[in-house]
C-alpha atoms as a PDB file:
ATOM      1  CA  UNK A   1       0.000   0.000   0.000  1.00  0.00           C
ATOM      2  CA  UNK A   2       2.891   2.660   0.966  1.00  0.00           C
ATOM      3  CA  UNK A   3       4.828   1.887  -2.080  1.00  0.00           C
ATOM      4  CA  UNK A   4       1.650   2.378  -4.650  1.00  0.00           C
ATOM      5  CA  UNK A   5       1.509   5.811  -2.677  1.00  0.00           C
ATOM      6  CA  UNK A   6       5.307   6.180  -3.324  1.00  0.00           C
ATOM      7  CA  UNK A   7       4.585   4.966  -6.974  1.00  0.00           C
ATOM      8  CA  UNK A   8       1.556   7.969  -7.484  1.00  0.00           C
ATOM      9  CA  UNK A   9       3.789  10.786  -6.049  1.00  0.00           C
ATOM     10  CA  UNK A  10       6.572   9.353  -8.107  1.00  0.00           C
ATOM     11  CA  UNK A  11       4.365   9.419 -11.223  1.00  0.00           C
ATOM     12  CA  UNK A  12       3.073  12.999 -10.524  1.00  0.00           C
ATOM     13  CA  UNK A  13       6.991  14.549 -10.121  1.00  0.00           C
ATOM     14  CA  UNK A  14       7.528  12.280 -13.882  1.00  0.00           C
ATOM     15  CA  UNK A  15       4.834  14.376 -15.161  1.00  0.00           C
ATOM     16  CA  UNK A  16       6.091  17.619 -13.823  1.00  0.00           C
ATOM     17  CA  UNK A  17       9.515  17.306 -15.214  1.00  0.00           C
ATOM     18  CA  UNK A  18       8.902  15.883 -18.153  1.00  0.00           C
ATOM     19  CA  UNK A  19      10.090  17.339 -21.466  1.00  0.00           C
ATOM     20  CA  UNK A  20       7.358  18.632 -24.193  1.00  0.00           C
ATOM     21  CA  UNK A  21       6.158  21.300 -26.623  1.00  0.00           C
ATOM     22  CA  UNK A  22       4.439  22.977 -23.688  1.00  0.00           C
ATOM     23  CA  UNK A  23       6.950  22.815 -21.654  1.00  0.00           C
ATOM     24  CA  UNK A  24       9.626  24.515 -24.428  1.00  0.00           C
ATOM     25  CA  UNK A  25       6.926  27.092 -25.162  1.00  0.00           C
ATOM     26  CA  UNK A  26       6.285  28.149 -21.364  1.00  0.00           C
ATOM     27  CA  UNK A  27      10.384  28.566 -21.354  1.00  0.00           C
ATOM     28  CA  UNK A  28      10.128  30.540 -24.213  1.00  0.00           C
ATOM     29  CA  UNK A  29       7.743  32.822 -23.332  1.00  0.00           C
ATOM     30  CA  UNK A  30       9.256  33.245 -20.183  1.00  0.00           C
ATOM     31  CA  UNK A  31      12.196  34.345 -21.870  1.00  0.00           C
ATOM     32  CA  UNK A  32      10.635  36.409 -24.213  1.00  0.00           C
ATOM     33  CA  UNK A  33       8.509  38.153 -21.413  1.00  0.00           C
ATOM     34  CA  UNK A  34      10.637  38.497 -18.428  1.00  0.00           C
ATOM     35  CA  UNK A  35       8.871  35.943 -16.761  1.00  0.00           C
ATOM     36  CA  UNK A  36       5.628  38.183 -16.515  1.00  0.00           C
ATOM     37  CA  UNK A  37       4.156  35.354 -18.142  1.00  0.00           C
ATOM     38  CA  UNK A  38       3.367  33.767 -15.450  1.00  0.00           C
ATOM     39  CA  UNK A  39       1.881  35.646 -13.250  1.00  0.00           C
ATOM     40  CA  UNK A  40      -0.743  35.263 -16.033  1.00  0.00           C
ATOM     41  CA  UNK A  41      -0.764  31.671 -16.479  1.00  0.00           C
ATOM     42  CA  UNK A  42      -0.073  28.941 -14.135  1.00  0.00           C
ATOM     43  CA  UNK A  43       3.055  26.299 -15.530  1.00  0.00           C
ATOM     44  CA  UNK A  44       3.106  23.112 -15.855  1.00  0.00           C
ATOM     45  CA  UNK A  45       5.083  22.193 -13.016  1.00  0.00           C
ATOM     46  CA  UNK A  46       2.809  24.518 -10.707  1.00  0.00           C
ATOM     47  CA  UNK A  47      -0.077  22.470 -11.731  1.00  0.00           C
ATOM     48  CA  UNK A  48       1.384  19.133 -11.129  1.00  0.00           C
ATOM     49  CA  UNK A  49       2.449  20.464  -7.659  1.00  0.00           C
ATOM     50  CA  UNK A  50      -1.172  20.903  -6.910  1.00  0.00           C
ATOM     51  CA  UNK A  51      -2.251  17.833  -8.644  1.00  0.00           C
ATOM     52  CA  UNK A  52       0.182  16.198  -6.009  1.00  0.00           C
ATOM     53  CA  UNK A  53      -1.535  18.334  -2.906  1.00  0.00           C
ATOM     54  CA  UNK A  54      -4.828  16.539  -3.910  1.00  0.00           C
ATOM     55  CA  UNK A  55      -3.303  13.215  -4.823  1.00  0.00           C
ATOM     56  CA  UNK A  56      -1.828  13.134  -1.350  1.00  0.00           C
ATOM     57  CA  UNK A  57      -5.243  14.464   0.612  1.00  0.00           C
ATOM     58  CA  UNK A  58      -7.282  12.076  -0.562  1.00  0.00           C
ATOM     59  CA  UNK A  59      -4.644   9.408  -0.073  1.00  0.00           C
ATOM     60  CA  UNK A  60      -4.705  10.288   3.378  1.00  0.00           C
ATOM     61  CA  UNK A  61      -8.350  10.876   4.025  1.00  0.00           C
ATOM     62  CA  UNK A  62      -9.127   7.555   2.213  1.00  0.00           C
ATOM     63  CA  UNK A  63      -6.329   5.279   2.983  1.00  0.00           C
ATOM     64  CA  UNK A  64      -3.795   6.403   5.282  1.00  0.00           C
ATOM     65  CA  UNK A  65      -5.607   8.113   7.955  1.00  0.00           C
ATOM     66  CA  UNK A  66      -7.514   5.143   9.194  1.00  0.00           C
ATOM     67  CA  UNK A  67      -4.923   3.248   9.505  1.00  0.00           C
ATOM     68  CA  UNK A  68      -3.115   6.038  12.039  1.00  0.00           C
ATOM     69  CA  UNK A  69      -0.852   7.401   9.050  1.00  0.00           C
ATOM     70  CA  UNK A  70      -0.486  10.536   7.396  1.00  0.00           C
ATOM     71  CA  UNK A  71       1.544  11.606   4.367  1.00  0.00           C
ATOM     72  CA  UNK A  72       3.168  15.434   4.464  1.00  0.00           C
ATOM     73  CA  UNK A  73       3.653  16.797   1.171  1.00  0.00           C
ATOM     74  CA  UNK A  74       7.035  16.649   0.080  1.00  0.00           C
ATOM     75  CA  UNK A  75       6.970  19.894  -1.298  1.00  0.00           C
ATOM     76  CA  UNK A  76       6.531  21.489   2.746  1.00  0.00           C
ATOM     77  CA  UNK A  77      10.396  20.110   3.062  1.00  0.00           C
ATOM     78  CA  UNK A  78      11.845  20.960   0.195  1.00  0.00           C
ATOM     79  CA  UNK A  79      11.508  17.903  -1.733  1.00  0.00           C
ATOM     80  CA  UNK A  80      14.391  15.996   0.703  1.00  0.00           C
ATOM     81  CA  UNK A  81      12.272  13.915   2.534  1.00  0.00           C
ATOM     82  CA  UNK A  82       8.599  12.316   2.518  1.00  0.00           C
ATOM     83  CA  UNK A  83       7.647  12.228   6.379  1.00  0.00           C
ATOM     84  CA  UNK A  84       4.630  10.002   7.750  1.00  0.00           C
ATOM     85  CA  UNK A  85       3.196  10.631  10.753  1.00  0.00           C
ATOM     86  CA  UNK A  86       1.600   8.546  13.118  1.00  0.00           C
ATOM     87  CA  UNK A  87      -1.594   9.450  14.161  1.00  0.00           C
ATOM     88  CA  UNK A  88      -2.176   9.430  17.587  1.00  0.00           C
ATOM     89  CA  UNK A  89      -6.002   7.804  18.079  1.00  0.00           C
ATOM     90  CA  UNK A  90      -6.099   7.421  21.150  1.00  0.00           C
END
């Protein structure tokens, strides 16, 4: 069960860095714009960081959670470390 949650927030950073015509054309028009760009529109990598925030809430509302775990996003320390916590229930 923890390494299919390992596997989706593995999957999610894949998708973020991965190479692509949007991903050349967001660079681009960040260089062509100063990076005023995006304060316009939101890049790729910002929305699979948020994708990730919901990935990992429901994981831990639906799976995680009852069983006394929790998941911190990775992105709240700096992408070093993925901390659980253990619920105290009691």
């Amino acid at each position: 069960m923890f390494s299919k949650v390992l596997q989706g927030i593995n999957k999610i950073f894949a998708d973020a860095e991965k190479l692509g015509a949007r991903t050349y054309m967001e660079g681009c028009l960040g260089c062509l714009t100063a990076y005023i760009i995006f304060l316009c529109l939101e890049s790729n990598y910002d929305k699979c960081l948020k994708k990730l925030h919901v990935y990992l809430e429901q994981v831990n509302q639906t799976t995680l959670n009852p069983l006394g775990l929790h998941v911190i996003n990775p992105m709240e320390r700096g992408l070093r470390v993925i901390e659980v916590l253990i619920l105290n229930n009691g």
